[in-house]
C-alpha atoms as a PDB file:
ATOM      1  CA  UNK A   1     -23.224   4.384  17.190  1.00  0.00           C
ATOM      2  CA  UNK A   2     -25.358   5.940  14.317  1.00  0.00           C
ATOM      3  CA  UNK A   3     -22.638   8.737  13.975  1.00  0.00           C
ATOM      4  CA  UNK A   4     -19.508   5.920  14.048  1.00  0.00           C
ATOM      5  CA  UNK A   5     -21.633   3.676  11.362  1.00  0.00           C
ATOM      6  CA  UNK A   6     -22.440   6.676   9.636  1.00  0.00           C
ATOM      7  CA  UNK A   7     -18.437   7.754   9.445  1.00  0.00           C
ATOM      8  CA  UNK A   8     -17.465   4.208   8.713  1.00  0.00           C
ATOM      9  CA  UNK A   9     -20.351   4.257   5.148  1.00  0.00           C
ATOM     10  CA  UNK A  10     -18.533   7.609   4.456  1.00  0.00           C
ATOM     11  CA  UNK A  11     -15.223   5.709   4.482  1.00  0.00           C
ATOM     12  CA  UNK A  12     -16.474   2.626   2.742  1.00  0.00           C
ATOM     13  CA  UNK A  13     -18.026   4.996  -0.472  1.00  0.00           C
ATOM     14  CA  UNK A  14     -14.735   6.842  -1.015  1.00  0.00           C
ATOM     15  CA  UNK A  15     -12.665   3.696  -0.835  1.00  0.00           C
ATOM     16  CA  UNK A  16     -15.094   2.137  -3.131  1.00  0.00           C
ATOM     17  CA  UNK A  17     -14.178   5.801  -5.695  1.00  0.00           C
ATOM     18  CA  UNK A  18     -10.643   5.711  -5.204  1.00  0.00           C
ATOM     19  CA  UNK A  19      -9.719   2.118  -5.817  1.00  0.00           C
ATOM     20  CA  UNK A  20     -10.691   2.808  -9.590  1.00  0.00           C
ATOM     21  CA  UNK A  21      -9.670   6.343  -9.508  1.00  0.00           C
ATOM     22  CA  UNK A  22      -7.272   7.151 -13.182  1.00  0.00           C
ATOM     23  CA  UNK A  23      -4.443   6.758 -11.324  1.00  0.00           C
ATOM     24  CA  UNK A  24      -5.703   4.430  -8.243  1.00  0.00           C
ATOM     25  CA  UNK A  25      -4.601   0.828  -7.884  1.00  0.00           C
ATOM     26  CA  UNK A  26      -6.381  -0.998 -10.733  1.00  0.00           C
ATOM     27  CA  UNK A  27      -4.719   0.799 -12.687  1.00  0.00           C
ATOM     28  CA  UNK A  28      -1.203  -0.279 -12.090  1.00  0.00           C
ATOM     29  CA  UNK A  29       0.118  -2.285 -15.334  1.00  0.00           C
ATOM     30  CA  UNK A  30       3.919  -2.829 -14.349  1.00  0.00           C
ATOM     31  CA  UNK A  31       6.229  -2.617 -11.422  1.00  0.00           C
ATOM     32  CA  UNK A  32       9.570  -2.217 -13.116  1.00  0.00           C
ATOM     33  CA  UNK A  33      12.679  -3.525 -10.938  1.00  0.00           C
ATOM     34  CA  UNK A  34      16.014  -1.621 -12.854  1.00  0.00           C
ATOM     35  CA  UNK A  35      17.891  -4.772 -11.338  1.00  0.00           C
ATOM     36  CA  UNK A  36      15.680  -7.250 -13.792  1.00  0.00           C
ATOM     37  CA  UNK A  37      16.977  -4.128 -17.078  1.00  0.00           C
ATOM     38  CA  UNK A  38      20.284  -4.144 -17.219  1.00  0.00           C
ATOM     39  CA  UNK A  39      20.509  -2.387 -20.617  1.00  0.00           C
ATOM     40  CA  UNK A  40      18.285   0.324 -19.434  1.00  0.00           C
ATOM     41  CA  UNK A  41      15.350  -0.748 -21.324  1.00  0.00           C
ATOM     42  CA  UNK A  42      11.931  -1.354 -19.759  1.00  0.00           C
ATOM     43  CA  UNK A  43       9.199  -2.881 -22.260  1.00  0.00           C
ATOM     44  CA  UNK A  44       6.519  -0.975 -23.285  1.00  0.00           C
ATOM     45  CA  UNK A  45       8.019   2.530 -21.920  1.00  0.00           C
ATOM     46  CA  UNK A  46      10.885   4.435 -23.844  1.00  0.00           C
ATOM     47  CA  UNK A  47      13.739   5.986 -22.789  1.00  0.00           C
ATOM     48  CA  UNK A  48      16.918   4.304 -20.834  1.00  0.00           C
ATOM     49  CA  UNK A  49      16.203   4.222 -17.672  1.00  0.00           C
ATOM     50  CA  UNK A  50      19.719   3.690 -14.938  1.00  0.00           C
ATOM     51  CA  UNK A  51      19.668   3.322 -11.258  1.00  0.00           C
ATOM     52  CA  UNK A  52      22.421   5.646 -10.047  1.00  0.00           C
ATOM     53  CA  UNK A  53      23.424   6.497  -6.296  1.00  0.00           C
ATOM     54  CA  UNK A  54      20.379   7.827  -5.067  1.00  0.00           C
ATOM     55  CA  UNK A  55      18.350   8.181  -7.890  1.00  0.00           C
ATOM     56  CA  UNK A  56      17.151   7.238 -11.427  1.00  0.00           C
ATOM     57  CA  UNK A  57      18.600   8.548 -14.430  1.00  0.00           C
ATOM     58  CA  UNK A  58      16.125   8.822 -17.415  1.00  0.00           C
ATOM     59  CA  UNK A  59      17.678   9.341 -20.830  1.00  0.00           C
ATOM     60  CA  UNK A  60      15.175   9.885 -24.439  1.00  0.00           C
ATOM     61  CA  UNK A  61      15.026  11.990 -26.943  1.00  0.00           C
ATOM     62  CA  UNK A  62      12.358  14.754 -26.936  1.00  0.00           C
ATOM     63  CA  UNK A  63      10.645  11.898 -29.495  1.00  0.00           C
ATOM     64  CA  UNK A  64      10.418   9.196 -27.972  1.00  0.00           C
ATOM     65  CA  UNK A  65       7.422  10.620 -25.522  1.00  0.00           C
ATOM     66  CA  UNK A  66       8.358  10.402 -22.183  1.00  0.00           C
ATOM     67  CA  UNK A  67       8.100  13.909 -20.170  1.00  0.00           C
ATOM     68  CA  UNK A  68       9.341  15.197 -16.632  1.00  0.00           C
ATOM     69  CA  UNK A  69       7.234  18.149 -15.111  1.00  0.00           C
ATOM     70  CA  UNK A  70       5.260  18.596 -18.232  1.00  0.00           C
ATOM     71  CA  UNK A  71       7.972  19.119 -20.766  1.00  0.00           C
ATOM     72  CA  UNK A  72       9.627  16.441 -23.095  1.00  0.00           C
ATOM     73  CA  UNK A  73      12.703  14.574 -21.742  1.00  0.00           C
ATOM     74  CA  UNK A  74      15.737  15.661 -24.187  1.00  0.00           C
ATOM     75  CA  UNK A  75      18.526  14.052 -22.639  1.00  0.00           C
ATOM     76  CA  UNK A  76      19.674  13.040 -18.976  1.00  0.00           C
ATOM     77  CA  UNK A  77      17.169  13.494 -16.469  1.00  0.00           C
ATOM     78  CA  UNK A  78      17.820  13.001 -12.481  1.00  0.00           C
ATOM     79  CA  UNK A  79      14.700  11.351 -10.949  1.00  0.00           C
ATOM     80  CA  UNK A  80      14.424  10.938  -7.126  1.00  0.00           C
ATOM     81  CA  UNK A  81      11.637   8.778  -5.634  1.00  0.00           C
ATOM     82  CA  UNK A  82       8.077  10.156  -6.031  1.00  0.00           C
ATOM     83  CA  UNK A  83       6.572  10.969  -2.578  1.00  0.00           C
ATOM     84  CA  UNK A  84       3.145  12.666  -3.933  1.00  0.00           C
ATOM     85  CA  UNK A  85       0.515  11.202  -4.657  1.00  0.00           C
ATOM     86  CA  UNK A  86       0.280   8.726  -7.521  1.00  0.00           C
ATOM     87  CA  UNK A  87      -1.453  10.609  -9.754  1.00  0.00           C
ATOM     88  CA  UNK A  88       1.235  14.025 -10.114  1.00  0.00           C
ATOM     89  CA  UNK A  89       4.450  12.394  -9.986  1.00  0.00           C
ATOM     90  CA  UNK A  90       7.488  13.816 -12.427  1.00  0.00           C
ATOM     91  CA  UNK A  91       7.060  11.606 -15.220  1.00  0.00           C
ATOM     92  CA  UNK A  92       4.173  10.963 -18.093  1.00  0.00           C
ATOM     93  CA  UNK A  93       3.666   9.298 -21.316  1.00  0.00           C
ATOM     94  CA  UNK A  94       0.820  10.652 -22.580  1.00  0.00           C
ATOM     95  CA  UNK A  95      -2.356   9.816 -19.870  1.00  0.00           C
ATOM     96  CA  UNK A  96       0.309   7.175 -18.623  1.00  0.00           C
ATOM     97  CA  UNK A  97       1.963   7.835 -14.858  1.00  0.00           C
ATOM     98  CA  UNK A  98       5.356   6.847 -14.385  1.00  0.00           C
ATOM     99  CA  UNK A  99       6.318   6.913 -10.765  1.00  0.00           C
ATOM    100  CA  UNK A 100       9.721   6.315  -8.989  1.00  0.00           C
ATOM    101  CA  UNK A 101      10.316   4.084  -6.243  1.00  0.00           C
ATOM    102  CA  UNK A 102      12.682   2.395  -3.916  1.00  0.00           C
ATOM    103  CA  UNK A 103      12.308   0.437  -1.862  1.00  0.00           C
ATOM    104  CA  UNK A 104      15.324  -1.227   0.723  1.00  0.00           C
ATOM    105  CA  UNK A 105      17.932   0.231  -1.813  1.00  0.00           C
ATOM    106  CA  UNK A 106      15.997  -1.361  -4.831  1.00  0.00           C
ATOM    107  CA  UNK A 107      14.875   1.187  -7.495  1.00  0.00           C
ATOM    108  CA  UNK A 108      11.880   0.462  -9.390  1.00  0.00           C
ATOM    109  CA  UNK A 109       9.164   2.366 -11.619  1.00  0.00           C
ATOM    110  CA  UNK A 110       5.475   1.905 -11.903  1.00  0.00           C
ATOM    111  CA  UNK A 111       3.303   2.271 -14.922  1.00  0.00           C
ATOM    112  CA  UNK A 112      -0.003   3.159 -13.795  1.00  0.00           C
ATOM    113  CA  UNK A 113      -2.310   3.537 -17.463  1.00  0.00           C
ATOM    114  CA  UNK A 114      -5.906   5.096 -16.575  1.00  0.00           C
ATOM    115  CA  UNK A 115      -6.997   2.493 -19.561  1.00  0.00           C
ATOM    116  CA  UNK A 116      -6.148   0.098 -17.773  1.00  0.00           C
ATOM    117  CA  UNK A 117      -8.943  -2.958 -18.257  1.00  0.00           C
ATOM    118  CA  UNK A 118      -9.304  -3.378 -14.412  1.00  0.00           C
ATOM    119  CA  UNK A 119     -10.694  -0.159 -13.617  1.00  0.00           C
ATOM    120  CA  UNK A 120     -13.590  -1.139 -16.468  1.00  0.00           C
ATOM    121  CA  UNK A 121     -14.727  -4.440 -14.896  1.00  0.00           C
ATOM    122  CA  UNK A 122     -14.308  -3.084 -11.296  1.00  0.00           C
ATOM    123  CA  UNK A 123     -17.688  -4.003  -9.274  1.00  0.00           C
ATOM    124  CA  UNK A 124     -16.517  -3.312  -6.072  1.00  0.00           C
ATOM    125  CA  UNK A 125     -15.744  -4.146  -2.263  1.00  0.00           C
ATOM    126  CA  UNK A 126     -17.374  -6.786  -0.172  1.00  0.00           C
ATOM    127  CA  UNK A 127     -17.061  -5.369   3.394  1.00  0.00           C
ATOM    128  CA  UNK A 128     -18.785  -6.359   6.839  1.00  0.00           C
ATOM    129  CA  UNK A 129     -21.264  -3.891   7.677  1.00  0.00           C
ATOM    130  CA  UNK A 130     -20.063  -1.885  10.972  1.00  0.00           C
ATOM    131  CA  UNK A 131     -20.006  -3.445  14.116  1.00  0.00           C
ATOM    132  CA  UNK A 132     -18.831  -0.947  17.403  1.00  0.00           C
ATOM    133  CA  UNK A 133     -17.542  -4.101  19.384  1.00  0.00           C
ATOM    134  CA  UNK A 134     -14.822  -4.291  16.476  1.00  0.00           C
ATOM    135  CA  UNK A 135     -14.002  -0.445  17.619  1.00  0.00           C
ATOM    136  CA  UNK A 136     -11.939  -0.564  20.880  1.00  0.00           C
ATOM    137  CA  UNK A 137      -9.239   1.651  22.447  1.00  0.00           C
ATOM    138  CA  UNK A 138      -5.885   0.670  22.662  1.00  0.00           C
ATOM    139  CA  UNK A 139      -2.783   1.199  23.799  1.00  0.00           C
ATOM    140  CA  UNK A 140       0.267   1.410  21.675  1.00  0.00           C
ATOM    141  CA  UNK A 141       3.425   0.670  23.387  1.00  0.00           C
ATOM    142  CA  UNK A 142       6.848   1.387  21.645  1.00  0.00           C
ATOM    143  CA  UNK A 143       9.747  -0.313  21.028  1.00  0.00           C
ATOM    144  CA  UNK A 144      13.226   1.599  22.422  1.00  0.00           C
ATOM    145  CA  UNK A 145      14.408   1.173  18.595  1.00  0.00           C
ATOM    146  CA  UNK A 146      12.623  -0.349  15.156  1.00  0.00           C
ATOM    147  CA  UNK A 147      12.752  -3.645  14.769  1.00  0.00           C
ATOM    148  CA  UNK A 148      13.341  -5.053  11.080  1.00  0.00           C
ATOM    149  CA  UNK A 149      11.935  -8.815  10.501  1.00  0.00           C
ATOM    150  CA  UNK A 150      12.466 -10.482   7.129  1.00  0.00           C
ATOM    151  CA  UNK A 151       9.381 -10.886   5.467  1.00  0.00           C
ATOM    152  CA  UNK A 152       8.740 -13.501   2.343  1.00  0.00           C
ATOM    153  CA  UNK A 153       6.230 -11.988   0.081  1.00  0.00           C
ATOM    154  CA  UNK A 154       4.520 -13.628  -2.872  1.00  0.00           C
ATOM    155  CA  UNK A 155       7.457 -13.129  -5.493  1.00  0.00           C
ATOM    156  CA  UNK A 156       9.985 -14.872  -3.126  1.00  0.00           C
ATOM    157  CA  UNK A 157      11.327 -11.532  -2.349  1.00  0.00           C
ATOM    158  CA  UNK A 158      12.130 -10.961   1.541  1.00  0.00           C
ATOM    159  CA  UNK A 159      11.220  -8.064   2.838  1.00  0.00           C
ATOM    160  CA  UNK A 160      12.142  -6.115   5.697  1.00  0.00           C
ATOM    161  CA  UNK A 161       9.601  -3.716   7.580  1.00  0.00           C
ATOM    162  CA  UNK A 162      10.643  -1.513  10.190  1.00  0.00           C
ATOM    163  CA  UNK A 163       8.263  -2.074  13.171  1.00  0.00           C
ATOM    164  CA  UNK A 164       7.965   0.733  15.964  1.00  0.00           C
ATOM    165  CA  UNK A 165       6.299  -0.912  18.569  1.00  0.00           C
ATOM    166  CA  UNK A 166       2.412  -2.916  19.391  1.00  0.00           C
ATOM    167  CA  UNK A 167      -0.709  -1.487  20.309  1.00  0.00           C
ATOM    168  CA  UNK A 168      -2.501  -3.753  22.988  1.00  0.00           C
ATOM    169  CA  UNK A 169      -6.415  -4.371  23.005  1.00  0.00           C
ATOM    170  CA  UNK A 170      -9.139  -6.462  24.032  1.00  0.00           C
ATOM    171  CA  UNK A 171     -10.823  -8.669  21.215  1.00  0.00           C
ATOM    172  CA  UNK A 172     -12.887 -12.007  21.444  1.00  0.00           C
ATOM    173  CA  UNK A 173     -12.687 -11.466  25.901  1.00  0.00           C
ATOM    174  CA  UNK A 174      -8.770 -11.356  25.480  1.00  0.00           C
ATOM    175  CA  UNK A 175      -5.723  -9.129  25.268  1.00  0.00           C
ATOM    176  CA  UNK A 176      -4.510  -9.066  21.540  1.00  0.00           C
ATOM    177  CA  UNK A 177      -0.937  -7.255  20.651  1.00  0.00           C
ATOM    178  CA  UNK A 178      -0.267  -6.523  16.458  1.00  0.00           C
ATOM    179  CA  UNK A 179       3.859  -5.187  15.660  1.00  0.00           C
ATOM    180  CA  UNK A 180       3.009  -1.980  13.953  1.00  0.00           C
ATOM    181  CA  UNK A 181       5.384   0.467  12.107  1.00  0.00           C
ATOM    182  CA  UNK A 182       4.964   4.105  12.589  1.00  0.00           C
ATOM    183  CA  UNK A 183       4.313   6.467   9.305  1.00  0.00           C
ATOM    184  CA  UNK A 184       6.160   9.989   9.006  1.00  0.00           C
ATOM    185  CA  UNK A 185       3.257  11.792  10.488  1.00  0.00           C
ATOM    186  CA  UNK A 186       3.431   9.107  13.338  1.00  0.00           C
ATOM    187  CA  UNK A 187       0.099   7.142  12.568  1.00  0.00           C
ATOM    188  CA  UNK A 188       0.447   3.552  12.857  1.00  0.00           C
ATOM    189  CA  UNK A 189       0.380   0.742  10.183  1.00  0.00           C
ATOM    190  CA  UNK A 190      -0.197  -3.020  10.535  1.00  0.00           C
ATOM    191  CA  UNK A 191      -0.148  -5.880   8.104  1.00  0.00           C
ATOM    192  CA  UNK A 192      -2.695  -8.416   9.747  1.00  0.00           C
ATOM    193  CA  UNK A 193      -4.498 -11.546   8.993  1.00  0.00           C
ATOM    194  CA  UNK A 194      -7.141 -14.083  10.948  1.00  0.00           C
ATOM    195  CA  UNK A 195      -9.420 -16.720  10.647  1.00  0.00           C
ATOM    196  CA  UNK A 196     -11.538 -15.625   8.041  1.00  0.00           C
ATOM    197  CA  UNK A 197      -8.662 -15.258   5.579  1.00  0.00           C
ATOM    198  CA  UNK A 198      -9.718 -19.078   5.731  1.00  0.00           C
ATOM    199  CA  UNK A 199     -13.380 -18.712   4.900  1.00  0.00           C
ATOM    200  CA  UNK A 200     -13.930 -16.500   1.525  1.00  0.00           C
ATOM    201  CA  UNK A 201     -11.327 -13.691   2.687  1.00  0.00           C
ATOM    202  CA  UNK A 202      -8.296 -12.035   1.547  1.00  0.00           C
ATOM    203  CA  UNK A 203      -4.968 -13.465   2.879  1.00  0.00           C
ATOM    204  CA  UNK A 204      -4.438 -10.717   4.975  1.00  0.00           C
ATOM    205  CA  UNK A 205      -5.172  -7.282   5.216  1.00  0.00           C
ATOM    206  CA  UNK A 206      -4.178  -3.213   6.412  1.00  0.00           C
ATOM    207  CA  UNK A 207      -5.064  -1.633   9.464  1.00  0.00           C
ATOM    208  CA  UNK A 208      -4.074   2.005  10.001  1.00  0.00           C
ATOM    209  CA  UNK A 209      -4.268   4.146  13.056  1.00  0.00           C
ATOM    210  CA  UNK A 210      -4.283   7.311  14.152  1.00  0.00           C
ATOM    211  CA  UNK A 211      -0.995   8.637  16.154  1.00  0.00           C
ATOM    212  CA  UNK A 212      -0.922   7.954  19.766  1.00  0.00           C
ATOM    213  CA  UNK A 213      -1.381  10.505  22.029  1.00  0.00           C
ATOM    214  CA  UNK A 214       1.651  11.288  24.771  1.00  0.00           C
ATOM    215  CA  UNK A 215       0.014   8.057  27.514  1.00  0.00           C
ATOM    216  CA  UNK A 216       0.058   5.721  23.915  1.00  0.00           C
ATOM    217  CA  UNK A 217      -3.454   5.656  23.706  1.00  0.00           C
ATOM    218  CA  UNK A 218      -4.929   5.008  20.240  1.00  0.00           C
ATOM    219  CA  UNK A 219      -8.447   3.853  18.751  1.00  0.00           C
ATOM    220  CA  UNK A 220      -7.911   0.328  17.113  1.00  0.00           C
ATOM    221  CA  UNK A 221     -11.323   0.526  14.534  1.00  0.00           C
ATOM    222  CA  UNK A 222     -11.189  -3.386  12.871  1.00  0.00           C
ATOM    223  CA  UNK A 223     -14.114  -2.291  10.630  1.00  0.00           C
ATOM    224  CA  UNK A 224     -12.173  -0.304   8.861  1.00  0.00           C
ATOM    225  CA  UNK A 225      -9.383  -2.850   7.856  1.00  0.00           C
ATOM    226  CA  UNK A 226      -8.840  -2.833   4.648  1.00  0.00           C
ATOM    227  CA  UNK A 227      -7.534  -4.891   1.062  1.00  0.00           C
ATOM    228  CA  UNK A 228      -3.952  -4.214   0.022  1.00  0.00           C
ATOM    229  CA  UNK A 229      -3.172  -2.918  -2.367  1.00  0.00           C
ATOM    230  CA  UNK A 230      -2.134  -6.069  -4.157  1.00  0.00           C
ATOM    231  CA  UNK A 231      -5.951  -7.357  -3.636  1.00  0.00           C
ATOM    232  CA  UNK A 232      -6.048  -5.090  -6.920  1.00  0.00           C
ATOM    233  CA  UNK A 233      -3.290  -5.799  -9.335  1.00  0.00           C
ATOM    234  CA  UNK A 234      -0.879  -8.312  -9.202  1.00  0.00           C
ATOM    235  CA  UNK A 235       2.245  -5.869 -10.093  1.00  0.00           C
ATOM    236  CA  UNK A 236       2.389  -4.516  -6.430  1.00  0.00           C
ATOM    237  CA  UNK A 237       4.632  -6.383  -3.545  1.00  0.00           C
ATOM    238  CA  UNK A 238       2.533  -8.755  -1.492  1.00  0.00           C
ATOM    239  CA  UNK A 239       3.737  -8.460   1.668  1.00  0.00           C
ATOM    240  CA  UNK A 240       2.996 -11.295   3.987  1.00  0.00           C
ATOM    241  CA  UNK A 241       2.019 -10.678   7.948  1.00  0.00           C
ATOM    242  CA  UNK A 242       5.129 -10.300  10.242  1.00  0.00           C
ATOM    243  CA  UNK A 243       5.360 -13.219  13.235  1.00  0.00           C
ATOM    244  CA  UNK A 244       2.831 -12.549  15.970  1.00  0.00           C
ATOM    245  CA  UNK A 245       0.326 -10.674  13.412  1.00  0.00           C
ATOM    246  CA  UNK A 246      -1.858 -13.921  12.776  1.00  0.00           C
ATOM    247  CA  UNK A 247      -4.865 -14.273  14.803  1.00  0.00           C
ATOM    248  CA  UNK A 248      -6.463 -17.395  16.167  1.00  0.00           C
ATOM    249  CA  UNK A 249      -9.982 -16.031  16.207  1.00  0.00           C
ATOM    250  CA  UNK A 250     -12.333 -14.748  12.979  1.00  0.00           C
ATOM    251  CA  UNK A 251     -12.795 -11.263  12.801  1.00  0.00           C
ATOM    252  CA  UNK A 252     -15.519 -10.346  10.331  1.00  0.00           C
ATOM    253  CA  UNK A 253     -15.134  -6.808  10.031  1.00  0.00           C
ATOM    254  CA  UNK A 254     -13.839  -4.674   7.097  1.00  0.00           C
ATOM    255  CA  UNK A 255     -13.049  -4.787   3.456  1.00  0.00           C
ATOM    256  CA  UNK A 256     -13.284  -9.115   2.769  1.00  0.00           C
ATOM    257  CA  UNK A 257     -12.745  -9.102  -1.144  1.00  0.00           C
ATOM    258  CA  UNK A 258     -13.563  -8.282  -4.586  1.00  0.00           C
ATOM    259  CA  UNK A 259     -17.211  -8.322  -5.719  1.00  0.00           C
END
């Protein structure tokens, strides 16, 4: 146990650095839908900026500031999504990260500004100290093919998650199933909630796990269930729990809120 609680105070101190890393999520300012700019122009960030097939088109003058792999934008640019991390993607302005999305065919950029005021009044994470009965194997048991349920989020926007499958565990004496998507490098991802969400917590919160091995065995660690990132600023998507991911019982283990 001291090694596991040990591991899990490891985890806890670098999530509490990289939530206000420069570039981490307090320091998102904008999500920009191209849909909602019709004319091309985003506030607060030059350039023309044009959804087109399967990319973005970024057009400025070599004045107006923005720049794509560290040299000024002086014309038409072609801008796929960004799939590094947040704090290298293609486009700057000045300390300023611009980063390319889509998401379900809509394109969007993100302004993430390292001065941003979030990052300055950041105190920290209220999390439940580590408790081994909230670490318990599990087994993950796929789906023949990905299942995509429409899911509201906060800004009325549906949503539609690919889930791969459910890992099944024991928690509170019974046998508890959560509809998981698989990530490229095949670890698992849940959107969860329970009864605490009613007493102080966050709506709902992340789990990830580590990829199954070949019998679809997997570790399902509660402790370290995390805040979304929307917990942090209000300009990502707040994606609500799929059906069958809310939990009767309390579970007081991981990240809770905001200090």
């Amino acid at each position: 146990m001291t090694d596991a609680s040990d591991q899990w105070k490891q985890w806890h101190e670098r999530r509490t650095e990289t939530v206000p890393a420069p570039c981490g999520p307090l320091a998102l300012t904008g999500t920009h839908w191209l849909a909602d700019y019709p004319d091309g122009r985003i506030p607060d960030i030059p350039g023309s900026w044009a959804a087109d097939g399967g990319a973005v088109v970024l057009t400025a003058a070599a004045t107006d500031g923005p720049t794509v792999d560290g040299r000024p934008v002086a014309g038409r640019v072609r801008l796929e999504p960004d799939t590094g991390p947040v704090a290298s993607p293609r486009v700057a302005l000045g300390e300023r990260r611009l980063v390319v999305l889509v998401r379900e065919g809509a394109w969007g950029v993100r302004d993430y500004d390292p001065g941003a005021p979030a990052r300055r009044t950041f105190r920290g994470v209220a999390a439940t100290a580590y408790d081994p009965d909230r670490a318990v194997p599990g087994r993950f048991a796929p789906y023949r093919e990905s299942r995509t349920v429409r899911v509201p989020n906060a800004a009325g926007r549906g949503r539609g998650p690919a889930l791969d499958g459910e890992p099944a565990c024991e928690l509170g004496g019974e046998r508890r199933t959560l509809r998981e998507a698989r990530r490229p490098d095949g670890s698992l991802w849940a959107v969860s909630a329970d009864a605490t969400s009613e007493d102080g917590g966050f709506r709902f919160r992340f789990r990830y796990a580590g990829a199954p091995d070949v019998e679809g065995l997997t570790a399902v660690d509660l402790n370290r269930a995390q805040l979304p990132p929307c917990a942090f600023a209000g300009h990502f998507a707040r994606p609500f729990p799929p059906p069958g991911n809310t939990l009767g019982l309390a579970i007081p283990a991981g990240e809770r809120t905001l200090l």
